[in-house]
C-alpha atoms as a PDB file:
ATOM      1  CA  UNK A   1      32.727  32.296 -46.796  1.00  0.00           C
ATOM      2  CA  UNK A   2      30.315  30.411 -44.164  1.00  0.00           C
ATOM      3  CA  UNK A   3      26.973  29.692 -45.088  1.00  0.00           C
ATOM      4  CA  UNK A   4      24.622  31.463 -43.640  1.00  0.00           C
ATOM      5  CA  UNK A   5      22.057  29.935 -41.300  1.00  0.00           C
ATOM      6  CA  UNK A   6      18.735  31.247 -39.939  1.00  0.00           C
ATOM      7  CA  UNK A   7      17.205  29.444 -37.069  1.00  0.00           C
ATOM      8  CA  UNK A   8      13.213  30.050 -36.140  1.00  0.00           C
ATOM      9  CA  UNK A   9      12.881  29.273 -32.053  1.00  0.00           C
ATOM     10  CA  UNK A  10      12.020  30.555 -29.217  1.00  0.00           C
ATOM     11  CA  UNK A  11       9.636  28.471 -26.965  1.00  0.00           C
ATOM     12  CA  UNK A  12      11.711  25.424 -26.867  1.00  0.00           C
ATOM     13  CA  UNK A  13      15.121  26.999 -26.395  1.00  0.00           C
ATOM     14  CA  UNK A  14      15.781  30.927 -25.866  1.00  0.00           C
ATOM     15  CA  UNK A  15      17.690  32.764 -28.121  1.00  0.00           C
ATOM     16  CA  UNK A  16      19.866  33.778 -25.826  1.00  0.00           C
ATOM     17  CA  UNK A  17      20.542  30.328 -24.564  1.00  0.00           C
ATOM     18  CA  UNK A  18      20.981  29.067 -28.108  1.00  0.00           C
ATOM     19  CA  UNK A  19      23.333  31.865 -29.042  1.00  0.00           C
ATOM     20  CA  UNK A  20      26.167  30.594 -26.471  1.00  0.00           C
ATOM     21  CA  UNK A  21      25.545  26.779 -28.956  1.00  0.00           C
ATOM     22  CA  UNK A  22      25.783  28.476 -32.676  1.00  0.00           C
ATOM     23  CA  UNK A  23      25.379  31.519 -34.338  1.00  0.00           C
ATOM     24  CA  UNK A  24      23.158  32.152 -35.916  1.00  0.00           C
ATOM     25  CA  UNK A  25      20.348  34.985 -36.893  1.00  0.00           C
ATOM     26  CA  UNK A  26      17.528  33.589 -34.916  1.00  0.00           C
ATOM     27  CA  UNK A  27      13.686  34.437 -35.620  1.00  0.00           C
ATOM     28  CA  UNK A  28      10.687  34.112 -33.597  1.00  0.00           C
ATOM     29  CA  UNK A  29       8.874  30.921 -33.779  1.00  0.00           C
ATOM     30  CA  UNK A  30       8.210  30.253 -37.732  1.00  0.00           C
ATOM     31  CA  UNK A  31       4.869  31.522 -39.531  1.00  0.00           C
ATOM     32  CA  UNK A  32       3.730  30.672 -43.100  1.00  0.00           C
ATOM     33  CA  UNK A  33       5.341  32.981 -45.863  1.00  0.00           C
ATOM     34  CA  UNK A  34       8.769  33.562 -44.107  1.00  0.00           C
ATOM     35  CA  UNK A  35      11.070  30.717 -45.638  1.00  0.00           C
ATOM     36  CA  UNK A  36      11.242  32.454 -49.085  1.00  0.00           C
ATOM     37  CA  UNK A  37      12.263  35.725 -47.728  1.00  0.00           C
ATOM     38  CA  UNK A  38      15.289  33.947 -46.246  1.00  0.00           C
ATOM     39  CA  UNK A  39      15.781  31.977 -49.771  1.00  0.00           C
ATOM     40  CA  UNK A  40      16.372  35.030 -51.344  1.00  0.00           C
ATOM     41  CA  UNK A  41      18.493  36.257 -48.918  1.00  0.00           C
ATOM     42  CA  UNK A  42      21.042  33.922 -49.728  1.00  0.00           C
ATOM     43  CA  UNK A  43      20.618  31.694 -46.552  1.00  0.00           C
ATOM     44  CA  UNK A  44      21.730  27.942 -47.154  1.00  0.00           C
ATOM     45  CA  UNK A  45      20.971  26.709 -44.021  1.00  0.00           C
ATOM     46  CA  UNK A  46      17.641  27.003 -42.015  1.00  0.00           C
ATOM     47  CA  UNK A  47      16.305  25.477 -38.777  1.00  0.00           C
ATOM     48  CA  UNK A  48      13.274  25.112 -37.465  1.00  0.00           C
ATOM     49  CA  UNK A  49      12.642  24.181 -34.214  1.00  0.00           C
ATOM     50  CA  UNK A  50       9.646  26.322 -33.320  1.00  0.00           C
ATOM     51  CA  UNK A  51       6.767  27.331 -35.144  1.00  0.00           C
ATOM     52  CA  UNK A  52       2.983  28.523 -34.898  1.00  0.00           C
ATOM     53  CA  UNK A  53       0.261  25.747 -34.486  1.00  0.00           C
ATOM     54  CA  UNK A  54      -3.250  24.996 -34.933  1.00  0.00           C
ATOM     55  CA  UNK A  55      -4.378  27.715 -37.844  1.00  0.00           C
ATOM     56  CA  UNK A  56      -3.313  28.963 -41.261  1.00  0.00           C
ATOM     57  CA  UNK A  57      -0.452  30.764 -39.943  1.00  0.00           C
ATOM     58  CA  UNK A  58       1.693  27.322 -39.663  1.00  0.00           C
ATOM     59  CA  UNK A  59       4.506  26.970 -41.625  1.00  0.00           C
ATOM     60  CA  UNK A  60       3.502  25.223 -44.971  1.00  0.00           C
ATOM     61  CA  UNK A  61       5.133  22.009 -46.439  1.00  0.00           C
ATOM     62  CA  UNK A  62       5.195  23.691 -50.091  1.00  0.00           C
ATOM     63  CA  UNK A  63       7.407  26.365 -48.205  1.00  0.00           C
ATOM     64  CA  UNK A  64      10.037  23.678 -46.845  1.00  0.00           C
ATOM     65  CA  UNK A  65       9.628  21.955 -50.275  1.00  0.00           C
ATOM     66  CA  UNK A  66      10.462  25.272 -52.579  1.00  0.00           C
ATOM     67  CA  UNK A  67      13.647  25.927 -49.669  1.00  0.00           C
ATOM     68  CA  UNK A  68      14.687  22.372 -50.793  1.00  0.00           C
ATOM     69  CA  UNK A  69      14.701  22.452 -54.091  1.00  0.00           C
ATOM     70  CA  UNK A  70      16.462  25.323 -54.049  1.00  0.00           C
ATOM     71  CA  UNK A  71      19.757  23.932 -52.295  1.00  0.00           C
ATOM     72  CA  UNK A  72      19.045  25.170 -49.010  1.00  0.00           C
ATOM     73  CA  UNK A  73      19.439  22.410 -46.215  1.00  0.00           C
ATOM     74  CA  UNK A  74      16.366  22.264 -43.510  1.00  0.00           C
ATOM     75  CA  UNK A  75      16.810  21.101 -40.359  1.00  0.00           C
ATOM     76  CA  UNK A  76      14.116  20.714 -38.146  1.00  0.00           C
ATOM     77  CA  UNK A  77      13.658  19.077 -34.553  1.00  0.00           C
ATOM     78  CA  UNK A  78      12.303  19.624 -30.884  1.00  0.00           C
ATOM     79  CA  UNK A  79       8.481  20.942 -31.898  1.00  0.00           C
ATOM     80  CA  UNK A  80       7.000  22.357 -35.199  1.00  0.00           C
ATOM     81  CA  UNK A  81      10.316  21.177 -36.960  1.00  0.00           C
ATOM     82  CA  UNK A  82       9.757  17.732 -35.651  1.00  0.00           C
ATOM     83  CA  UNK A  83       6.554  17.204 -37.173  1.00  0.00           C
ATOM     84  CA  UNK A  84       7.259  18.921 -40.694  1.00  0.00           C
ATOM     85  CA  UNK A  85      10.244  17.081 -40.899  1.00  0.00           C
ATOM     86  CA  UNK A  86       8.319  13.406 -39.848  1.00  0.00           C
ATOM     87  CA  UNK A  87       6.794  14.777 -43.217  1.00  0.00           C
ATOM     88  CA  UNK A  88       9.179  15.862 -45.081  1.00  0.00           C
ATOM     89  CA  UNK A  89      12.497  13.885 -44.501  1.00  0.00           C
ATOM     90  CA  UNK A  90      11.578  11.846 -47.617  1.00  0.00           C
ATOM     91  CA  UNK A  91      12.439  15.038 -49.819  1.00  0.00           C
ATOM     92  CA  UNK A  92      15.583  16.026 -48.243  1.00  0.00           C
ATOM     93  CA  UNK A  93      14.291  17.757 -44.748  1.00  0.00           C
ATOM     94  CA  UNK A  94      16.981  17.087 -41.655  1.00  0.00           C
ATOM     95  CA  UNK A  95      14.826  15.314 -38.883  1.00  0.00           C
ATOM     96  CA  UNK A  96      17.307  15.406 -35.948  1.00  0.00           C
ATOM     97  CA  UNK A  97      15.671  14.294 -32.073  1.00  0.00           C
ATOM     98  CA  UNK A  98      13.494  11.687 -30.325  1.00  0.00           C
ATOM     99  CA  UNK A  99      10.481  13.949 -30.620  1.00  0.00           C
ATOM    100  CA  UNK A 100      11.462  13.290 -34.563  1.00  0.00           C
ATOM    101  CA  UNK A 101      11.526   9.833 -34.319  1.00  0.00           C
ATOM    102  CA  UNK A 102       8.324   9.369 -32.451  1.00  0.00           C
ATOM    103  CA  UNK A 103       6.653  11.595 -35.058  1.00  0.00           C
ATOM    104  CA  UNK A 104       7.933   9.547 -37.594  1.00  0.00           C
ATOM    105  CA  UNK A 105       7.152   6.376 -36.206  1.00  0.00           C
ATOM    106  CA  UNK A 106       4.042   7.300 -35.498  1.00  0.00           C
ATOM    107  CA  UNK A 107       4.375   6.339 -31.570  1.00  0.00           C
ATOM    108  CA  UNK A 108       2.851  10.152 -31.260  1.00  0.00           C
ATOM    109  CA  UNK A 109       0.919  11.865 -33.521  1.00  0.00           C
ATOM    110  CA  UNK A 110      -1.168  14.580 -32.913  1.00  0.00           C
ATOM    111  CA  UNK A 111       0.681  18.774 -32.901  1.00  0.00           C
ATOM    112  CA  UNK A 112      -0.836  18.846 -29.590  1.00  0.00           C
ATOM    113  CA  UNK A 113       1.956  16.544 -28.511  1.00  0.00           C
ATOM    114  CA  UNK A 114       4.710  19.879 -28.713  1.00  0.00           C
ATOM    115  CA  UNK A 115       2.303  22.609 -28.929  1.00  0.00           C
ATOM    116  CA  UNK A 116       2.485  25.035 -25.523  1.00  0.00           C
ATOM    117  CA  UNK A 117       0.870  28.276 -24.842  1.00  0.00           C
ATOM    118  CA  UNK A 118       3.884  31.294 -24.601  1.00  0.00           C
ATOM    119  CA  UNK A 119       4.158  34.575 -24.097  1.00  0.00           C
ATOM    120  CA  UNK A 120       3.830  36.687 -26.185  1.00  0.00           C
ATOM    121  CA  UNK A 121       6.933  39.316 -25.864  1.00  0.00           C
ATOM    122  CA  UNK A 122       9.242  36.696 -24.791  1.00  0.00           C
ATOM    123  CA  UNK A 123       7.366  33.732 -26.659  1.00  0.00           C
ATOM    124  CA  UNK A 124       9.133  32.135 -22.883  1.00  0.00           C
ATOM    125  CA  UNK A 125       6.101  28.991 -22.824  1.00  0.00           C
ATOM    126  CA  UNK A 126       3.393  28.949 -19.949  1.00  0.00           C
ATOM    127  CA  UNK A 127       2.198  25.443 -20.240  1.00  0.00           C
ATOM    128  CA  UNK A 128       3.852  22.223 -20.424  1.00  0.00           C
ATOM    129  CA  UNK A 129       4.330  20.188 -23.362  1.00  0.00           C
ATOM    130  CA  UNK A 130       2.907  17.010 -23.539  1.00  0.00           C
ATOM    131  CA  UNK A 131       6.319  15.572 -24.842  1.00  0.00           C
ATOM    132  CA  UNK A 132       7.637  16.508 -21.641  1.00  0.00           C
ATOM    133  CA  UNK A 133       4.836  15.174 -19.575  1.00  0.00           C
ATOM    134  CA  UNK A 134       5.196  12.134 -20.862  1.00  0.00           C
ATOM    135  CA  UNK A 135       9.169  11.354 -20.283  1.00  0.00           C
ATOM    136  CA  UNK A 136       9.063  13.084 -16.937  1.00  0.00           C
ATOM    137  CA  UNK A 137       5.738  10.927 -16.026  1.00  0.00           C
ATOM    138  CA  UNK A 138       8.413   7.875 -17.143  1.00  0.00           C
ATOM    139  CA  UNK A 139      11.257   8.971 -15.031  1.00  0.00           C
ATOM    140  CA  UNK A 140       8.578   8.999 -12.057  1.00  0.00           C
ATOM    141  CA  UNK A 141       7.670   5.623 -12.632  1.00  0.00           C
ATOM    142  CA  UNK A 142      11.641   4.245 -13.309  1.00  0.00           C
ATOM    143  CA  UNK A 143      12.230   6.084 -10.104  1.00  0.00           C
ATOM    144  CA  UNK A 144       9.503   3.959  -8.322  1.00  0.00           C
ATOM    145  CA  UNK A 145       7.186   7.391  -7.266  1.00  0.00           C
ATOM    146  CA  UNK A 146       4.427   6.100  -9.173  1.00  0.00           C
ATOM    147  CA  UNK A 147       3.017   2.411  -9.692  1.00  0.00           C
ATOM    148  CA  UNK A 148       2.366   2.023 -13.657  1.00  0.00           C
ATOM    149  CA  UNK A 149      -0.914   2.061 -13.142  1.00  0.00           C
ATOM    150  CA  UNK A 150      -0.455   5.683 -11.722  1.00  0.00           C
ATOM    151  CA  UNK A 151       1.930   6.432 -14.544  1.00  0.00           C
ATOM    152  CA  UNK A 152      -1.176   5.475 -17.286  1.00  0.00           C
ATOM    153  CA  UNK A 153      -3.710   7.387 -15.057  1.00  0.00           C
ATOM    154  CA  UNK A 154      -1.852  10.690 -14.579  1.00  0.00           C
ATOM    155  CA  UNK A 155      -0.984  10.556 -18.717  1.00  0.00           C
ATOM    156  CA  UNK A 156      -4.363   9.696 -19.892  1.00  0.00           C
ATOM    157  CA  UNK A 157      -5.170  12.959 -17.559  1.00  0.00           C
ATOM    158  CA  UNK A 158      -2.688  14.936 -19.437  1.00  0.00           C
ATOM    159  CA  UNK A 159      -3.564  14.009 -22.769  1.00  0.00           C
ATOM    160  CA  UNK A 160      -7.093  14.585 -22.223  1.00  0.00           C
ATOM    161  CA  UNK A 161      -6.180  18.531 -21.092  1.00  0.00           C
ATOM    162  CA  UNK A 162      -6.542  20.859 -23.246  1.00  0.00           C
ATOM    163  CA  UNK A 163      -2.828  21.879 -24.518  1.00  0.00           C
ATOM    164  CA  UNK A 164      -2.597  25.511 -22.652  1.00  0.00           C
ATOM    165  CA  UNK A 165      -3.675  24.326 -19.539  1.00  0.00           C
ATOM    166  CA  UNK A 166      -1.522  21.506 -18.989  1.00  0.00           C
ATOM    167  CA  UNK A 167       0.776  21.937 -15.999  1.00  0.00           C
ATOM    168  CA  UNK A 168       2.074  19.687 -13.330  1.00  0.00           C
ATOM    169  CA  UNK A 169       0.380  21.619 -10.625  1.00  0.00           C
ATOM    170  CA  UNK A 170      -2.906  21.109 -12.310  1.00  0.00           C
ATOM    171  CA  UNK A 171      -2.122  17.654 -13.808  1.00  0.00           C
ATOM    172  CA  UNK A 172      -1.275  16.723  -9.822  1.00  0.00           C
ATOM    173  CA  UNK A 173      -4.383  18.137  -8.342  1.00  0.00           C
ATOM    174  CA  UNK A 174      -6.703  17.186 -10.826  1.00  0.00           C
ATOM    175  CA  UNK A 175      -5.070  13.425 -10.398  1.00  0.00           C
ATOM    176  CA  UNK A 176      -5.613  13.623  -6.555  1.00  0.00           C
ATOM    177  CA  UNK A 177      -9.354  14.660  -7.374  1.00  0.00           C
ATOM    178  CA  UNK A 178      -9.842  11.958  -9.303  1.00  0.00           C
ATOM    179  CA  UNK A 179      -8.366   9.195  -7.090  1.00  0.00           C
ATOM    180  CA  UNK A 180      -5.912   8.269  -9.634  1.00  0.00           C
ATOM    181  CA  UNK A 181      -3.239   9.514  -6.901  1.00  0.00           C
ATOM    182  CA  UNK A 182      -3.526   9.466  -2.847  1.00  0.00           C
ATOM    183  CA  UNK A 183      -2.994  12.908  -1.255  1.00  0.00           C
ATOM    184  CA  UNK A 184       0.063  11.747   0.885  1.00  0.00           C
ATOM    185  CA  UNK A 185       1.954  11.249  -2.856  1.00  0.00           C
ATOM    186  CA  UNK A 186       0.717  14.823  -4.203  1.00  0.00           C
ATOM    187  CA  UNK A 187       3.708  16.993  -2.937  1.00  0.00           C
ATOM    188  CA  UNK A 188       6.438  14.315  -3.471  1.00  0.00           C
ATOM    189  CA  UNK A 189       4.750  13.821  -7.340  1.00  0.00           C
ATOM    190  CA  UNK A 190       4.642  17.264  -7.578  1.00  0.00           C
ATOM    191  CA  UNK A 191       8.088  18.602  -6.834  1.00  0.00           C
ATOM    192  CA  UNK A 192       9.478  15.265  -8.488  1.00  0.00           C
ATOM    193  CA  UNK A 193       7.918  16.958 -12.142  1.00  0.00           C
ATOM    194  CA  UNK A 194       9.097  20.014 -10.936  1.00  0.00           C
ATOM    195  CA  UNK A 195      12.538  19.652  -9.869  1.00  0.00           C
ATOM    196  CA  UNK A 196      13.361  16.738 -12.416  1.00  0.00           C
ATOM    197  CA  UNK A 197      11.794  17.700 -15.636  1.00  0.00           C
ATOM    198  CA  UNK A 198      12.501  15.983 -18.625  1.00  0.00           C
ATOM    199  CA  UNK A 199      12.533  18.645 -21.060  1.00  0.00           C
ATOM    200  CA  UNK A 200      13.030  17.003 -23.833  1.00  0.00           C
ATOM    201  CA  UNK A 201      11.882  19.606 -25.997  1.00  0.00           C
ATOM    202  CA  UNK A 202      14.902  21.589 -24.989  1.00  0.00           C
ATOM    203  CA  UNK A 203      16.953  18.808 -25.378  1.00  0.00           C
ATOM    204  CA  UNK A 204      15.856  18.195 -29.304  1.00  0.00           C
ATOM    205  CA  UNK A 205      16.403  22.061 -29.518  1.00  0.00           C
ATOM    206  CA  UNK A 206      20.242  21.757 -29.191  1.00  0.00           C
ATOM    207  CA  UNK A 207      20.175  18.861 -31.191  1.00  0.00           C
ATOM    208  CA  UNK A 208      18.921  20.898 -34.005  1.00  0.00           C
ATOM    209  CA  UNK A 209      21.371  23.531 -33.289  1.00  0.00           C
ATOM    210  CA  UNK A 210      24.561  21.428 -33.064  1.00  0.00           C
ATOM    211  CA  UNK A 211      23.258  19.519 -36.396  1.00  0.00           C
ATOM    212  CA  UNK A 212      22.891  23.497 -38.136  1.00  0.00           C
ATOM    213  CA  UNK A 213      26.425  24.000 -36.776  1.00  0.00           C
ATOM    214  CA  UNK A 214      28.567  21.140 -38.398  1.00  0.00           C
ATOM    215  CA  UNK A 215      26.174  21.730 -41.615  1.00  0.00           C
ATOM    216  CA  UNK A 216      27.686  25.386 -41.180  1.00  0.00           C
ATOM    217  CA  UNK A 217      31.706  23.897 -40.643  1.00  0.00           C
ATOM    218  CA  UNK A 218      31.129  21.447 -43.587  1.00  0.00           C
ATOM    219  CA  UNK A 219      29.432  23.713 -46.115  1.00  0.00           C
END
């Protein structure tokens, strides 16, 4: 018999999307006090790649902890998972991604980084991630749209915005306001973010979902 694995997601990847990678029972963007329930359920494997930021609600580390020492395996990657498991992966969490890796060496570190604002039937996200921002800002400046000084400017903007309001429309016009970008470059920066977005959040998601998949084949 497979192990069973429960994955919490939502914002970063769809369900639906992530269904056609593994499957999976997959949960709504994780909340404190759920783990346990699927403990005792007899699920061995759980990922987290989404969860709820910013207020008691947020999945605890004495959650992932109690999963652990139980035998269940933890994955986590892409958003939430990424930054419990920067915690964590010293008892036994799964860190799997770059968004991982830049949590857990520190070259980001505030939840704002992954945190987006999402609706709330479809928990589908209505603001860009800053993690996203920030390679697509890089692939603008490799392509040779922006001058690095452009690059800095338009990233310091984004940083400084508040996490739900963070779009490339706004982070474009707000930039052209500014003078950190002329007005001849606004539609070519514009449709660049737009058309060529590094979502790297999505990216880490299928990570984490692959990773939960061999655990599943090897169990």
């Amino acid at each position: 018999m497979k192990a069973r694995a429960v994955v919490f997601t939502g914002n970063s990847i769809s369900h639906e999307e992530a269904r056609t990678i593994l499957r999976a029972n997959y949960q709504p963007p994780v909340r404190r006090f759920q783990l346990e329930k699927f403990v005792q359920k007899g699920y061995k494997i759980i990922g987290i790649i989404d969860g709820i930021f910013f207020d008691r609600a947020a999945v605890g580390h004495r959650e992932i902890l109690s999963a652990l020492d139980a035998g269940v395996k933890v994955v986590g990657g892409a958003s939430m998972g990424a930054l419990r498991a920067s915690e964590l992966d010293t008892h036994g969490m799964i860190g799997i991604g770059k968004i991982y890796e830049w949590y857990r060496d520190g070259v980001i570190e505030s939840d704002d980084e992954v945190a987006v604002s999402t609706n709330p039937d479809t928990f589908e996200p209505i603001s860009v991630p800053l993690v996203n921002i920030r390679e697509t800002l890089k692939a603008a400046f490799v392509s040779g749209l922006v001058s690095e000084k452009e690059h800095n400017d338009l990233l310091e903007l984004a940083i400084d915005t508040y996490y739900p309001d963070r779009s490339y429309f706004g982070l474009v016009k707000e930039g052209v306001k500014k003078g950190l970008i002329p007005e001849e470059k606004r539609k070519l920066i514009l449709d660049f973010c737009t058309d060529n977005e590094v979502d790297i959040k999505r990216e880490d998601a299928i990570l984490v979902l692959e990773t939960v998949k061999k655990l599943i084949e090897e169990a």
